[in-house]
C-alpha atoms as a PDB file:
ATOM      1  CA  UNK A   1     114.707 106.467  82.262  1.00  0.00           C
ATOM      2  CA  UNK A   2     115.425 102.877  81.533  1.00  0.00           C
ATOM      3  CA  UNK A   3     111.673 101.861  82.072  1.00  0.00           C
ATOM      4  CA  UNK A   4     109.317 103.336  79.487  1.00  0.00           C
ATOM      5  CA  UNK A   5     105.933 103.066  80.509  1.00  0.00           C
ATOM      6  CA  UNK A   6     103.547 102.955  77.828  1.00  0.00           C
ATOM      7  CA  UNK A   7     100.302 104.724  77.467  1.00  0.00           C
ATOM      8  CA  UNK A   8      98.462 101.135  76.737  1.00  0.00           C
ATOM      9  CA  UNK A   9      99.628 100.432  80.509  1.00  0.00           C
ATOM     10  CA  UNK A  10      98.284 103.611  81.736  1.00  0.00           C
ATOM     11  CA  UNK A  11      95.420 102.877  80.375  1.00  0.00           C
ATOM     12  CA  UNK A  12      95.109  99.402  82.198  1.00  0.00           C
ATOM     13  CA  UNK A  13      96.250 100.961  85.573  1.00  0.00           C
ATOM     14  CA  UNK A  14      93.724 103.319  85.484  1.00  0.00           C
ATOM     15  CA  UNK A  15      91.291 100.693  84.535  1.00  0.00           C
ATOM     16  CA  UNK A  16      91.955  98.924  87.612  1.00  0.00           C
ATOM     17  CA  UNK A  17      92.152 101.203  89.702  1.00  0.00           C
ATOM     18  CA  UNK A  18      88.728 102.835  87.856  1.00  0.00           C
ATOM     19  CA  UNK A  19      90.214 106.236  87.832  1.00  0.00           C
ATOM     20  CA  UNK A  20      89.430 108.866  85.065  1.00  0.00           C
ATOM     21  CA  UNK A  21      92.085 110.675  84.049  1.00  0.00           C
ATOM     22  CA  UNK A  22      93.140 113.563  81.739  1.00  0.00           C
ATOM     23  CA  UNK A  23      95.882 113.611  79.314  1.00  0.00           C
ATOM     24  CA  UNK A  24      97.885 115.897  81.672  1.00  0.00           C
ATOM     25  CA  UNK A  25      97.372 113.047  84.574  1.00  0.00           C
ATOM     26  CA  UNK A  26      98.220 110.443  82.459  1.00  0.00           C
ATOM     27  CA  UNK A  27     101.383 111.909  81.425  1.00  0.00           C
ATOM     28  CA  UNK A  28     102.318 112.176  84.804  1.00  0.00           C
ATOM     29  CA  UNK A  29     101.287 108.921  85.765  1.00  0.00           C
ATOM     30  CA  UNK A  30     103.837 107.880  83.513  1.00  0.00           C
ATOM     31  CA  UNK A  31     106.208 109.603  84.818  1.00  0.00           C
ATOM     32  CA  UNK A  32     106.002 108.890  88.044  1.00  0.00           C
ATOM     33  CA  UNK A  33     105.522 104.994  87.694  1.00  0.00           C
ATOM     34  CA  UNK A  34     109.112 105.264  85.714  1.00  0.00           C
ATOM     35  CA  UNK A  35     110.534 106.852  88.328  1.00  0.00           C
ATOM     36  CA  UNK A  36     109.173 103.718  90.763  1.00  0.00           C
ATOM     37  CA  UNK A  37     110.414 101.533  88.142  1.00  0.00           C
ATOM     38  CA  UNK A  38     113.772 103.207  87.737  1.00  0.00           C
ATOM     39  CA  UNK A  39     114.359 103.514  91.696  1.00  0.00           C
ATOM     40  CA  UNK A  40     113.623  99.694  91.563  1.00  0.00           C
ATOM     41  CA  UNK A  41     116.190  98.723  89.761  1.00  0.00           C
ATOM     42  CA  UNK A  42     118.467 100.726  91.844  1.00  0.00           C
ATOM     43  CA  UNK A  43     117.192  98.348  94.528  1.00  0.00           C
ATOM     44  CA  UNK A  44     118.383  95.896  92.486  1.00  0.00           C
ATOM     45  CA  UNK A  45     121.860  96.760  92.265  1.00  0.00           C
ATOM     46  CA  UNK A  46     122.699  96.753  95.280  1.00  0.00           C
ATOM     47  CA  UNK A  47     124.986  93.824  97.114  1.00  0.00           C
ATOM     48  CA  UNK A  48     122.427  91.570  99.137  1.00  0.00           C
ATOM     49  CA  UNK A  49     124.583  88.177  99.481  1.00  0.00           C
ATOM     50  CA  UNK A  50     124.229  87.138 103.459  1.00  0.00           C
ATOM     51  CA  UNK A  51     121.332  89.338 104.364  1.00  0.00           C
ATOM     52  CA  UNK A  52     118.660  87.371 105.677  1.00  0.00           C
ATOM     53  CA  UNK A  53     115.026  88.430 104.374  1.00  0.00           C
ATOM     54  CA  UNK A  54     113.413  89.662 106.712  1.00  0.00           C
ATOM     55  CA  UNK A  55     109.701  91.178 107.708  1.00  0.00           C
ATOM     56  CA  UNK A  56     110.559  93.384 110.147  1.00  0.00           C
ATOM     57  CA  UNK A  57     113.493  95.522 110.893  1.00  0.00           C
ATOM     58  CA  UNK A  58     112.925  94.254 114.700  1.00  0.00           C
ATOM     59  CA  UNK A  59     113.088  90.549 116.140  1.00  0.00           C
ATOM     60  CA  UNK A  60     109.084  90.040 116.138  1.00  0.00           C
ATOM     61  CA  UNK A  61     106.821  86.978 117.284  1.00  0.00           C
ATOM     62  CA  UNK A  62     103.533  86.356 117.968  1.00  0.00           C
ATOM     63  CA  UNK A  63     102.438  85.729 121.633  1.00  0.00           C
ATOM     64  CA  UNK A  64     100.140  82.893 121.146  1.00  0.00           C
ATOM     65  CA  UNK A  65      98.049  81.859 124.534  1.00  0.00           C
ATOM     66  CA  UNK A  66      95.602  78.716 124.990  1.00  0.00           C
ATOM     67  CA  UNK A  67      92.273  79.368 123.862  1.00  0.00           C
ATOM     68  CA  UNK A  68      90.397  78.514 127.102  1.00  0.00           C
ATOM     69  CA  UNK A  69      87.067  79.594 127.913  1.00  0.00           C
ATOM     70  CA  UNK A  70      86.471  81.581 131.403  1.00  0.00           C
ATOM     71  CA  UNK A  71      83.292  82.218 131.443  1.00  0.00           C
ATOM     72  CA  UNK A  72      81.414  78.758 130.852  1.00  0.00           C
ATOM     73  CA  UNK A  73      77.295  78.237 129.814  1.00  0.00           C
ATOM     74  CA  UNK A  74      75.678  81.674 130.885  1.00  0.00           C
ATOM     75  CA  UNK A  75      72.729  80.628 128.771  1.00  0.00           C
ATOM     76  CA  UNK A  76      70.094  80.184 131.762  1.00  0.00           C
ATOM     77  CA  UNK A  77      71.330  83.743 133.440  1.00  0.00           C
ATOM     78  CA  UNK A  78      71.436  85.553 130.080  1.00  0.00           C
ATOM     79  CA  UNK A  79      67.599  84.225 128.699  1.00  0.00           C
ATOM     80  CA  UNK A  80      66.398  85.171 132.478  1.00  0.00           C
ATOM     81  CA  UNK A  81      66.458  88.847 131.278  1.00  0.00           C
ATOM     82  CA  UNK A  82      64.875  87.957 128.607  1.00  0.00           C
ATOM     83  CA  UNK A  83      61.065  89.274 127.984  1.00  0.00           C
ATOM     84  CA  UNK A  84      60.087  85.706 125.922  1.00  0.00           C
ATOM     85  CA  UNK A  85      61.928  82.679 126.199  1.00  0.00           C
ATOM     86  CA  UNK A  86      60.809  79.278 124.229  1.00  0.00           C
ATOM     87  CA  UNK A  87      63.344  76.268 123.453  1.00  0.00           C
ATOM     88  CA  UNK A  88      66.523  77.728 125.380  1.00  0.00           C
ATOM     89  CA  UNK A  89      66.046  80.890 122.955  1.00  0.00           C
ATOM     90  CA  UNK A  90      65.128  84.836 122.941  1.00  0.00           C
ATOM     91  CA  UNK A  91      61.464  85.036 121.901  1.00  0.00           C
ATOM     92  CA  UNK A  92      60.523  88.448 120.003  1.00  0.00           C
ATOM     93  CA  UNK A  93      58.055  89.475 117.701  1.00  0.00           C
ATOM     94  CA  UNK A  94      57.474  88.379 114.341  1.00  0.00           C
ATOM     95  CA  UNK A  95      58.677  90.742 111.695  1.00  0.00           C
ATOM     96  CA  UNK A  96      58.189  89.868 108.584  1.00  0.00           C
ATOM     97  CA  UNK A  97      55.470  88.793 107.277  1.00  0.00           C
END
């Protein structure tokens, strides 16, 4: 395990991430973030000269459409169900005091 994780780190992870955890936890949490690290570097190794980055494994875009509005100004069908109406607005009760 090229990547020694210390317990000073495990400390701050679990900080973080406001986790309590017991010796036998944080022993495996060190562990297993070595093996992360160590799989990493793997990664790392390997041969990535003409490979595009990429975000998706499939071609993706976004369908973008015009924002345009379909419905128009309601506002005198929508306040004529309303029980109190004053300035274009819903009237109701006061309530706070």
């Amino acid at each position: 395990m090229a990547n020694i994780i210390t317990d000073e780190t495990i400390e701050y992870v679990s900080i973080l991430a406001k986790l309590e955890l017991s010796e036998e936890e944080k022993e495996q949490a060190k562990t297993d973030m070595g093996r992360m690290l160590d799989y990493i570097d793997k990664l790392n190794e390997l041969d990535t000269d003409g490979v595009e980055p990429m975000s998706h494994i499939f071609p993706y875009t976004n369908v973008f459409r015009e924002d345009v509005v379909t419905n128009g100004d309601e506002r005198d069908a929508i306040l004529s169900n309303a029980p109190g109406v004053k300035d274009g607005m819903f009237r109701v009760p006061k309530t706070v005091e």
